[in-house]
C-alpha atoms as a PDB file:
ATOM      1  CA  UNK A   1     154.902 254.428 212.820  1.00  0.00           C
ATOM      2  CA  UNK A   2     154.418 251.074 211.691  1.00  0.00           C
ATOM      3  CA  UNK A   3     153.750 248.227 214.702  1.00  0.00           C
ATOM      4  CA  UNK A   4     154.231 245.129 212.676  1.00  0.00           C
ATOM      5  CA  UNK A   5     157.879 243.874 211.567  1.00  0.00           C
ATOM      6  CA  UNK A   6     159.143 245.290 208.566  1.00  0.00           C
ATOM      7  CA  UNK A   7     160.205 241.284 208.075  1.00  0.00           C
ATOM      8  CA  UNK A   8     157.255 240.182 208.965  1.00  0.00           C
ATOM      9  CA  UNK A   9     155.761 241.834 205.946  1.00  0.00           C
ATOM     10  CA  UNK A  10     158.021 240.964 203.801  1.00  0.00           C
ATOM     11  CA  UNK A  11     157.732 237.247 204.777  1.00  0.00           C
ATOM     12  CA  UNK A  12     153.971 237.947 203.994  1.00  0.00           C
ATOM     13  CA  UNK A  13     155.125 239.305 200.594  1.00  0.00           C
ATOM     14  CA  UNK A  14     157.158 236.434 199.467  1.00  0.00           C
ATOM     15  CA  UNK A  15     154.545 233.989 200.345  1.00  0.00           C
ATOM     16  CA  UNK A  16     151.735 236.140 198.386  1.00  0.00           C
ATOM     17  CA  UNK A  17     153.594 236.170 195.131  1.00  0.00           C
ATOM     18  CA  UNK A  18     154.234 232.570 195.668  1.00  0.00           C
ATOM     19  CA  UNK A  19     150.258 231.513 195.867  1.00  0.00           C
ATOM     20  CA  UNK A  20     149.244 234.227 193.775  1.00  0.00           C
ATOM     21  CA  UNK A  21     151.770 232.786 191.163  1.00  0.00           C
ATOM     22  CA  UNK A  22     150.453 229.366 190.910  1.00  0.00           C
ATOM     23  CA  UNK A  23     148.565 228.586 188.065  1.00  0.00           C
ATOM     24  CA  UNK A  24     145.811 227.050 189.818  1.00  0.00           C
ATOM     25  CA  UNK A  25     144.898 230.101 191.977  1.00  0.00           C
ATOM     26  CA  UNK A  26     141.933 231.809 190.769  1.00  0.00           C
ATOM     27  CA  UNK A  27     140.373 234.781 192.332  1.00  0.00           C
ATOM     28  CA  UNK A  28     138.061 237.046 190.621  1.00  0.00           C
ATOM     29  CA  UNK A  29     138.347 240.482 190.349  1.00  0.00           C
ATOM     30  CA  UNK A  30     134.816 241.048 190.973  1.00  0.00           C
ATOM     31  CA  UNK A  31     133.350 239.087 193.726  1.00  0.00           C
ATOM     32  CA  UNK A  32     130.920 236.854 192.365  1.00  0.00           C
ATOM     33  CA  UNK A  33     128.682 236.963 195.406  1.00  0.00           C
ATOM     34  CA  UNK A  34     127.836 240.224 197.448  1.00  0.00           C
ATOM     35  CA  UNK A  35     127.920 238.378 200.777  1.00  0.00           C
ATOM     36  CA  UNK A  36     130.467 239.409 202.924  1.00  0.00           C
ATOM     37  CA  UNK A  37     132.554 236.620 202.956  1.00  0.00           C
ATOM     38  CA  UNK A  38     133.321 236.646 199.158  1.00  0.00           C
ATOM     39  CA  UNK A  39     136.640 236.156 200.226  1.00  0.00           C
ATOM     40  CA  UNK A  40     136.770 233.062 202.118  1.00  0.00           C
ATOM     41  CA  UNK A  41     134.586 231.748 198.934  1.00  0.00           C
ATOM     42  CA  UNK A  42     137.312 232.330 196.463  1.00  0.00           C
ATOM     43  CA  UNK A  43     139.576 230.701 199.307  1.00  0.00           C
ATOM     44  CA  UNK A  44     137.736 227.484 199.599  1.00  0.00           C
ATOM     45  CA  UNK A  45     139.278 225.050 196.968  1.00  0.00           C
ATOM     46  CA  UNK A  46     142.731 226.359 198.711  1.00  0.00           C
ATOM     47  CA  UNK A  47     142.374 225.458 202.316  1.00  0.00           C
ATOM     48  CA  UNK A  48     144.938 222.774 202.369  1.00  0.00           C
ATOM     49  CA  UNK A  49     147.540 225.081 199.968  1.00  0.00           C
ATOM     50  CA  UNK A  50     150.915 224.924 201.720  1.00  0.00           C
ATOM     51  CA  UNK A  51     151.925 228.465 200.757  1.00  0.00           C
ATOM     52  CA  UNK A  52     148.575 229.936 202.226  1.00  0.00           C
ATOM     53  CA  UNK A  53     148.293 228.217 205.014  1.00  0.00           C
ATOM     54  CA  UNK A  54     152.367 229.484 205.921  1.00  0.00           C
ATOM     55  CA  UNK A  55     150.374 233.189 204.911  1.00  0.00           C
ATOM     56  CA  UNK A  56     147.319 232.396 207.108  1.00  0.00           C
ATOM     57  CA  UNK A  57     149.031 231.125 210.406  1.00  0.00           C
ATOM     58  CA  UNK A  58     151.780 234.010 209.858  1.00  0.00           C
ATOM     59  CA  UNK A  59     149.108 236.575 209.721  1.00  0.00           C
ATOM     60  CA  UNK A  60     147.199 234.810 213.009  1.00  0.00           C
ATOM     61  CA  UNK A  61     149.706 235.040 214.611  1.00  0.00           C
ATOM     62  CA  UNK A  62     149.701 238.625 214.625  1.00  0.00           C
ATOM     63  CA  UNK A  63     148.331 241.068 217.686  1.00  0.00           C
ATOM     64  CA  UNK A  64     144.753 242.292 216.253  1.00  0.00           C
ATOM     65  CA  UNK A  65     146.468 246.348 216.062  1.00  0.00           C
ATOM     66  CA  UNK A  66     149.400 244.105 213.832  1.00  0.00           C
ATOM     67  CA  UNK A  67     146.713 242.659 211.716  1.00  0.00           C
ATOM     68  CA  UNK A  68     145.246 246.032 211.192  1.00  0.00           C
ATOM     69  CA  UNK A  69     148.630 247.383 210.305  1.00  0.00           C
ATOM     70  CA  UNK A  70     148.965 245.012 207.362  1.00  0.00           C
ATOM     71  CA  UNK A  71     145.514 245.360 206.037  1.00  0.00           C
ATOM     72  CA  UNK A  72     146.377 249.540 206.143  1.00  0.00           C
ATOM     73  CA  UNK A  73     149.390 248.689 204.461  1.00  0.00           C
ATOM     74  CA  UNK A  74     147.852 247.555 201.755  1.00  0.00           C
ATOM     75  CA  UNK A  75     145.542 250.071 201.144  1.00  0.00           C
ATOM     76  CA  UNK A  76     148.076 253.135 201.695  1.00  0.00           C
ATOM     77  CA  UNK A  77     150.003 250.651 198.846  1.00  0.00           C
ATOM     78  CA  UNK A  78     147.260 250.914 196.134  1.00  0.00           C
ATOM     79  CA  UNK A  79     146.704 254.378 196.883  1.00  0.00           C
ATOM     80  CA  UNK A  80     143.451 254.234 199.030  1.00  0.00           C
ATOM     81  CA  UNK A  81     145.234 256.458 201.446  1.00  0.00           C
ATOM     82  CA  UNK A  82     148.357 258.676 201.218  1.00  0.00           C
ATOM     83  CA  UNK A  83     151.274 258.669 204.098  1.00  0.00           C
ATOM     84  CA  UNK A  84     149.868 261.843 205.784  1.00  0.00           C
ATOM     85  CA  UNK A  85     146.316 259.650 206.086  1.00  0.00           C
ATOM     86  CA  UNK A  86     148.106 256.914 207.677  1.00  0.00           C
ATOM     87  CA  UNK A  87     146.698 257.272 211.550  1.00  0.00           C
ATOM     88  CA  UNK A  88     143.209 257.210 209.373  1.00  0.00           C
ATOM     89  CA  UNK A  89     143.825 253.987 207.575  1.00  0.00           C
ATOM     90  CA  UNK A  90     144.892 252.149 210.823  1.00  0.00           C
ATOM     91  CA  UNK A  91     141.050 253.213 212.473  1.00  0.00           C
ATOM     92  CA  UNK A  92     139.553 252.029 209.452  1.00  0.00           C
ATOM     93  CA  UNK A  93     141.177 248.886 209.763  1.00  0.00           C
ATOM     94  CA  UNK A  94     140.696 248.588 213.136  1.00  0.00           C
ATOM     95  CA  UNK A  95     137.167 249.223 212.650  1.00  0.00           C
ATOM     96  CA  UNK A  96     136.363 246.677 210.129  1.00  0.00           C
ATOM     97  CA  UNK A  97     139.036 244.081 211.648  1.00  0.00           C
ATOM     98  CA  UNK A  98     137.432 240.321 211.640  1.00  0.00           C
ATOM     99  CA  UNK A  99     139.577 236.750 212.399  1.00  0.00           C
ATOM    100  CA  UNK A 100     139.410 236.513 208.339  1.00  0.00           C
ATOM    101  CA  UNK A 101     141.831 238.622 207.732  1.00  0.00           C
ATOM    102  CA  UNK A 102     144.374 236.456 206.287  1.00  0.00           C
ATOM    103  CA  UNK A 103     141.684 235.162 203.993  1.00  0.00           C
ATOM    104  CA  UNK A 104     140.181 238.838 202.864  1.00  0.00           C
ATOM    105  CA  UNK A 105     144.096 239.994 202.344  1.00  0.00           C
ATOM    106  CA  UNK A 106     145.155 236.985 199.947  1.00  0.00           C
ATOM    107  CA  UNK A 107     142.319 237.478 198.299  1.00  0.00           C
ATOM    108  CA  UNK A 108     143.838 240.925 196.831  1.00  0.00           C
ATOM    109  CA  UNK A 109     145.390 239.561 193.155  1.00  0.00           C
ATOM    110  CA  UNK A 110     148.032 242.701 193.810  1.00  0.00           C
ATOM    111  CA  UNK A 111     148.515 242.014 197.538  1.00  0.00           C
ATOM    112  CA  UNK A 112     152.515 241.190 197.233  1.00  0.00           C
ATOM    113  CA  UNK A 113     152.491 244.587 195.241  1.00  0.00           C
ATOM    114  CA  UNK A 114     150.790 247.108 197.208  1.00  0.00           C
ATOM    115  CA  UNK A 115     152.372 245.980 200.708  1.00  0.00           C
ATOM    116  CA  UNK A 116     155.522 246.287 199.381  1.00  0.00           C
ATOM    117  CA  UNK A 117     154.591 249.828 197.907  1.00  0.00           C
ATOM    118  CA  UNK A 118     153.252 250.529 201.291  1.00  0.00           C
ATOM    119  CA  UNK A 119     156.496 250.027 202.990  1.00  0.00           C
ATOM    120  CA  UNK A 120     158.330 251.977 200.210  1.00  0.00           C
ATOM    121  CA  UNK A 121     155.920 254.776 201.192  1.00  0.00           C
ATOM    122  CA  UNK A 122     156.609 254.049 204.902  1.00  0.00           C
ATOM    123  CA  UNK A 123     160.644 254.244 204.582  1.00  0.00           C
ATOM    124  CA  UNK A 124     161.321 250.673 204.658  1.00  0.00           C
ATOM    125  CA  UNK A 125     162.226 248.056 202.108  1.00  0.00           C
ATOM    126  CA  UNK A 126     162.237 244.098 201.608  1.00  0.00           C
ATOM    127  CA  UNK A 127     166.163 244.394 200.446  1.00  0.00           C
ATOM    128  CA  UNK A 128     168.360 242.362 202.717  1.00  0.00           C
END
């Protein structure tokens, strides 16, 4: 069911609640800009962050279909799909995939959260 590394996510996990818990981390809730890389904008003054960059080369090194997997993940996490819609969150991921996915995922303030609800939902867990 799900083609990424149970692991692998929760590595992802950790190192989300670690930049998303710095103090100097800022992202806004509401994009400030409607361009489509609103993402990578909020990102900018955090290109040389140790903790993202770990994030950002983790997540590149991903297949494109593992990539996808993740950004699903988070969506079936804060509720945009249920379990049963699963197959349908992976096309719409696929569909809208770009190279900036590590950048449009940490840009998600509840990130950490909703991949790790996604996994709950998915029968897996971050517990060792």
């Amino acid at each position: 069911m799900l083609n990424v590394n149970p692991e692998t996510v929760c590595f992802l996990i950790a190192k989300a609640r670690a930049f998303h818990g710095k103090e100097e981390v800022v992202i806004p809730d509401v994009p400030d800009s409607p361009a489509d890389d609103w993402a990578r904008q909020a990102l900018a003054d955090h290109a040389d962050d140790a903790t993202f960059m770990e994030f950002k080369t983790t997540i590149e090194d991903l297949e494109p279909d593992q990539q996808q997997a993740v950004v699903a993940l988070m969506w079936l996490g804060r509720g945009e799909f249920n379990v049963e819609e699963w197959e349908d969150a992976l096309q719409e991921a696929s569909d809208g995939w770009t190279e900036a996915t590590a950048e449009y995922l940490i840009a998600h303030p509840m990130l950490a959260d909703d991949l790790l609800e996604g996994l709950v939902l998915l029968g897996y867990s971050c517990e060792a």
